[in-house]
Protein backbone atom coordinates (compact mmCIF):
# COMPACT_ATOMS: atom_id res chain seq x y z
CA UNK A 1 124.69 104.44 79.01
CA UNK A 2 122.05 102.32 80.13
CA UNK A 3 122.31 98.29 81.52
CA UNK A 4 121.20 96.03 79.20
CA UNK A 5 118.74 95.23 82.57
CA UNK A 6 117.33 99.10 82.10
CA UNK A 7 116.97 98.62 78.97
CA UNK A 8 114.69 95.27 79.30
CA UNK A 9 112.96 96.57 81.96
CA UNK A 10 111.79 99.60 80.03
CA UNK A 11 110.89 97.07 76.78
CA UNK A 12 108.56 94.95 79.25
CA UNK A 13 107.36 97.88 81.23
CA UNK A 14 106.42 99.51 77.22
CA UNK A 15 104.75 96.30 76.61
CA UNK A 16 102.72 96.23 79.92
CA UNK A 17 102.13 99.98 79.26
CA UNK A 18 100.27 99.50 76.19
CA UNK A 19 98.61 96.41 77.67
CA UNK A 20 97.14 97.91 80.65
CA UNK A 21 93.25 97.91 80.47
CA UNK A 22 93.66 94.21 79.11
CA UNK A 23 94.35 92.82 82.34
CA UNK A 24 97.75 90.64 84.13
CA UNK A 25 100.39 89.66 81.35
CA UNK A 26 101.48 86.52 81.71
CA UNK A 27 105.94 86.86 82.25
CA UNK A 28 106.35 84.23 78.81
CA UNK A 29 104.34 86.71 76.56
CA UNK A 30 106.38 89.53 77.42
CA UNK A 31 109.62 87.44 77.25
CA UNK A 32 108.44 86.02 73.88
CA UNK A 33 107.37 89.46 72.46
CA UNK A 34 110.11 91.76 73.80
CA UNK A 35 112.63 88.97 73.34
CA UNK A 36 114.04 88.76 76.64
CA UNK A 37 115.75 86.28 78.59
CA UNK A 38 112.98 84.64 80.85
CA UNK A 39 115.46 83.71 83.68
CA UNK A 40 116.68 87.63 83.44
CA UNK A 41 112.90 89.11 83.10
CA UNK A 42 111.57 87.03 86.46
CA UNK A 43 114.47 89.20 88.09
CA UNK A 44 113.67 92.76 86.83
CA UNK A 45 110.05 92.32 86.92
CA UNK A 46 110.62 91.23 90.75
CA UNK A 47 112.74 94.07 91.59
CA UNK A 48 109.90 96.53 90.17
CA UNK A 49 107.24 94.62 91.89
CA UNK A 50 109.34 95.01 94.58
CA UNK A 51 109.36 98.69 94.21
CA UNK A 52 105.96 99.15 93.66
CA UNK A 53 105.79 100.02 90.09
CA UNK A 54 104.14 96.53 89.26
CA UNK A 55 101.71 94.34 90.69
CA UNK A 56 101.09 90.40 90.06
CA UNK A 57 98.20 88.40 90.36
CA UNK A 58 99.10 84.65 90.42
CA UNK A 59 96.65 81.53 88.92
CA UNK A 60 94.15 81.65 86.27
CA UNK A 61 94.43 85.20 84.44
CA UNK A 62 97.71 85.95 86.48
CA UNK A 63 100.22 87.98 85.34
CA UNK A 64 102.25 91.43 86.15
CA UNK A 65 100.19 94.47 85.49
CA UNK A 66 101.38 97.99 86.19
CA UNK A 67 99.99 99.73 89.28
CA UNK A 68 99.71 103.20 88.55
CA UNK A 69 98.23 104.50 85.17
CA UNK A 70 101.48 104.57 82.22
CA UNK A 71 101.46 108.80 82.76
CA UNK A 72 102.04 108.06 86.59
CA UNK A 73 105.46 106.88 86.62
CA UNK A 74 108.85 108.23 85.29
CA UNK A 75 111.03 106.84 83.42
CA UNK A 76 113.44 108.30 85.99
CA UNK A 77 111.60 106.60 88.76
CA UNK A 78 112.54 103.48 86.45
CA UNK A 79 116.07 103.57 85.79
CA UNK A 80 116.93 104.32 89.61
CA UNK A 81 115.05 101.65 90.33
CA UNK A 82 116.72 99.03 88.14
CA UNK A 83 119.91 101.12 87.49
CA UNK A 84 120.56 103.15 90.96
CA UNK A 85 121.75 107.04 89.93
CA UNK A 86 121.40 108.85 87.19
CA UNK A 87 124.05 111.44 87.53
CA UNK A 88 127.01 110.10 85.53
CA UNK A 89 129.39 110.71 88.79
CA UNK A 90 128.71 110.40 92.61
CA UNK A 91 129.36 114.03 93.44
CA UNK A 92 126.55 115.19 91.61
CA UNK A 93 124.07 112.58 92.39
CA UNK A 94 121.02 113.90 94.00
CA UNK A 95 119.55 110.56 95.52
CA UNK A 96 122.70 108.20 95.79
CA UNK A 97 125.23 111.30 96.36
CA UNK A 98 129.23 110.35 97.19
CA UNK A 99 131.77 112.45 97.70
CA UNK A 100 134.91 112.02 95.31
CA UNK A 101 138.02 110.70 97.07
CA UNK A 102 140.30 113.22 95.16
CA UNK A 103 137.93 116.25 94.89
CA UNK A 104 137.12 119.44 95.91
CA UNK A 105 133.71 120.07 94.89
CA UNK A 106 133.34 123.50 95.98
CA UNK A 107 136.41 124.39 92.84
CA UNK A 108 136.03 121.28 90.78
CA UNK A 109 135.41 122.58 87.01
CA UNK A 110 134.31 118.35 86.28
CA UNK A 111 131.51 118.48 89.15
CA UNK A 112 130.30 122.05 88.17
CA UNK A 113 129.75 120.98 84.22
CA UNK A 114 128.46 117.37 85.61
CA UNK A 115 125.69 118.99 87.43
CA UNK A 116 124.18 120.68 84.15
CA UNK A 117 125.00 117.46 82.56
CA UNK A 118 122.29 115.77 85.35
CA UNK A 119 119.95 118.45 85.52
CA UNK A 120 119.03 118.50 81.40
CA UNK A 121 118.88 114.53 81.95
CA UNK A 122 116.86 114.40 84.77
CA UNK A 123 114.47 117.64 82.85
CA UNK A 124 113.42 114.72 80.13
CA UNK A 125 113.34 111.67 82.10
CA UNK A 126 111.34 113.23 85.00
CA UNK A 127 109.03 114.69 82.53
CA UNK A 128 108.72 110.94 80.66
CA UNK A 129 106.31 108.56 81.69
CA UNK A 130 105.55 105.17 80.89
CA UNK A 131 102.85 106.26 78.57
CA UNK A 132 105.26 108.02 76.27
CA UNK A 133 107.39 104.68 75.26
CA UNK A 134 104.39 102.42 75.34
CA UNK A 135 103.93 100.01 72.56
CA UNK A 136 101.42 100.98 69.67
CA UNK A 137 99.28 97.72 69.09
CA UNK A 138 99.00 96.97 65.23
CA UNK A 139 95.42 95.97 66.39
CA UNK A 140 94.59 99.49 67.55
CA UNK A 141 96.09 101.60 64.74
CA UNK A 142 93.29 102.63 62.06
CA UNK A 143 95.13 102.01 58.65
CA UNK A 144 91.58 103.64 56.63
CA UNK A 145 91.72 106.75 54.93
């Protein structure tokens, strides 16, 4: 299941996504539009500044903005970011890997199932970007017939 913090990040990144040949977004707009906690935003959107995913311009027409073009970056490249593995147990983590206390990989039925389990999850969210949960602006969706 994803955090409540993946989850916002992924609303604000969506927003900035959709956003992105308009220039910085200012933090409020996204917090007012996506309806997330301000206080909890400044946090995430530091951590994927941080991690090079956004960028920030501060004063007049500052804002975040993403860095990379919306198709550029994974939504896996996201949630390890904000959310640390994907693999729903250490032993079959590929980036943030742990050995179980009480297991024997090498004959565990649970890691062997586990690792199918993270390979189909990691197939879609490697192969989903940014672009593909991006807000559609009412303003840009032609309504004529």
């Amino acid at each position: 299941m994803l955090s409540k913090k993946t989850q916002y990040a992924l609303k604000a990144l969506s927003y900035l996504a959709a956003r992105q040949d308009q220039g910085p977004v200012l933090i409020t707009d996204i917090a007012e539009q996506k309806k997330i906690p301000i206080k909890f935003l400044e946090n995430i959107l530091l951590e994927l500044k941080n991690a090079q995913i956004l960028g920030s311009k501060k004063g007049r027409g500052g804002g975040y903005f993403l860095r990379n073009a919306p198709d550029k970056t994974s939504l896996a490249t996201v949630i390890r970011v904000v959310d640390g593995p994907i693999a729903l147990l250490p032993c079959v983590s590929l980036y943030f890997y742990q050995k179980c206390a009480d297991c024997t990989e090498e004959i565990c039925p649970i890691n062997a199932v586990f690792v199918q389990v993270r390979d189909a999850t990691l197939a879609v969210l490697e192969s989903k970007t940014l672009e593909d949960i991006q807000d559609l602006i009412p303003e840009a969706i032609d309504f004529s017939i």
